[in-house]
Protein backbone atom coordinates (compact mmCIF):
# COMPACT_ATOMS: atom_id res chain seq x y z
CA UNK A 1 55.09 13.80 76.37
CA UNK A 2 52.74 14.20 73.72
CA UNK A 3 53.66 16.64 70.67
CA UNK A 4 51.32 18.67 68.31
CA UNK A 5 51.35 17.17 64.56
CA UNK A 6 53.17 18.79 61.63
CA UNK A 7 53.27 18.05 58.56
CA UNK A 8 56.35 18.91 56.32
CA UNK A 9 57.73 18.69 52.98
CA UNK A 10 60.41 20.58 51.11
CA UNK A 11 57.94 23.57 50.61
CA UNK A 12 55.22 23.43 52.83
CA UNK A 13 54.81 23.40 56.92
CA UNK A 14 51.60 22.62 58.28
CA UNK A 15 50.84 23.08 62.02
CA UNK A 16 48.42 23.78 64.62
CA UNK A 17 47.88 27.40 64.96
CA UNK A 18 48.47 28.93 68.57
CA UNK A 19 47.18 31.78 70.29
CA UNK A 20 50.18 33.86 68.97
CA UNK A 21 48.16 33.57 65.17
CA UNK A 22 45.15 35.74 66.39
CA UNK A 23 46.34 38.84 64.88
CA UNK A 24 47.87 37.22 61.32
CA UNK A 25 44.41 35.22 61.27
CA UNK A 26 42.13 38.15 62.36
CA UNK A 27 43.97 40.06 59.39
CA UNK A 28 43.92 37.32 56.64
CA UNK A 29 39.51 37.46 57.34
CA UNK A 30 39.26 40.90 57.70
CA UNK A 31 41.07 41.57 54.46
CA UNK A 32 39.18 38.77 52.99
CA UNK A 33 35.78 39.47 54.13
CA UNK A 34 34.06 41.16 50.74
CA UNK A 35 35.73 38.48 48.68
CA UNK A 36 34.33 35.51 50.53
CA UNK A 37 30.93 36.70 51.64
CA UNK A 38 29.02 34.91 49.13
CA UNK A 39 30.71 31.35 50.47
CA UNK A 40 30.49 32.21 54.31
CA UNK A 41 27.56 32.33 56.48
CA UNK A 42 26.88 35.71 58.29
CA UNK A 43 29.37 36.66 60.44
CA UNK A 44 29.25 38.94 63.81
CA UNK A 45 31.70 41.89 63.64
CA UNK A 46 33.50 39.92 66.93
CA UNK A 47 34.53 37.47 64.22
CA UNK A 48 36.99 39.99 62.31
CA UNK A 49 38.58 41.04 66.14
CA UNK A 50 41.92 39.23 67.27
CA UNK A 51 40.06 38.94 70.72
CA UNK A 52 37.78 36.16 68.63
CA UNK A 53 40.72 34.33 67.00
CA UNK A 54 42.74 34.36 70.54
CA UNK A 55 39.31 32.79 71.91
CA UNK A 56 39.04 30.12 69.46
CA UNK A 57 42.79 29.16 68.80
CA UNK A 58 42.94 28.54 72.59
CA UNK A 59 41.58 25.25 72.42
CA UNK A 60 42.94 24.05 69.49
CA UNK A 61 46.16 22.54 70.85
CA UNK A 62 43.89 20.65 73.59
CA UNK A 63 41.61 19.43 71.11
CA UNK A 64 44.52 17.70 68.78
CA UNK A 65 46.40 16.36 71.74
CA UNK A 66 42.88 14.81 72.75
CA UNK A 67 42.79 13.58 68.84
CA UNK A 68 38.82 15.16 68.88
CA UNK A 69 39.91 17.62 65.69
CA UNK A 70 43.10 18.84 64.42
CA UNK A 71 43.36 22.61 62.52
CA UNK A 72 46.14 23.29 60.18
CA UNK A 73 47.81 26.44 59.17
């Protein structure tokens, strides 16, 4: 059976972020948004929604199992 990577140390867990993350991560950009604007490119209002971050964290666990890119949070 094959296992998602994480990466651990005394103070620090890195891991693949699941579906369940959606709202946490749509939070973290929406609060962010002002503040990184200059360093991001333009991004549609969908992108601040937890319906986007569901979308796009639901391949991520497919995509590091198939070793084609691996996403830590």
């Amino acid at each position: 059976m094959l296992t998602l990577p994480v990466l651990t140390t005394p103070r620090l867990v890195l891991r693949v972020p699941a579906v369940g993350d959606a709202e946490a991560l749509a939070a973290f950009v929406l609060r962010n948004r002002e503040h990184l604007r200059p360093f991001e490119p333009a991004r549609p209002d969908s992108y601040f929604t937890p319906q986007f971050w569901a979308q796009d964290l639901s391949t991520l666990a497919i995509r590091a199992l198939r070793e084609e890119l691996v996403t830590f949070i």
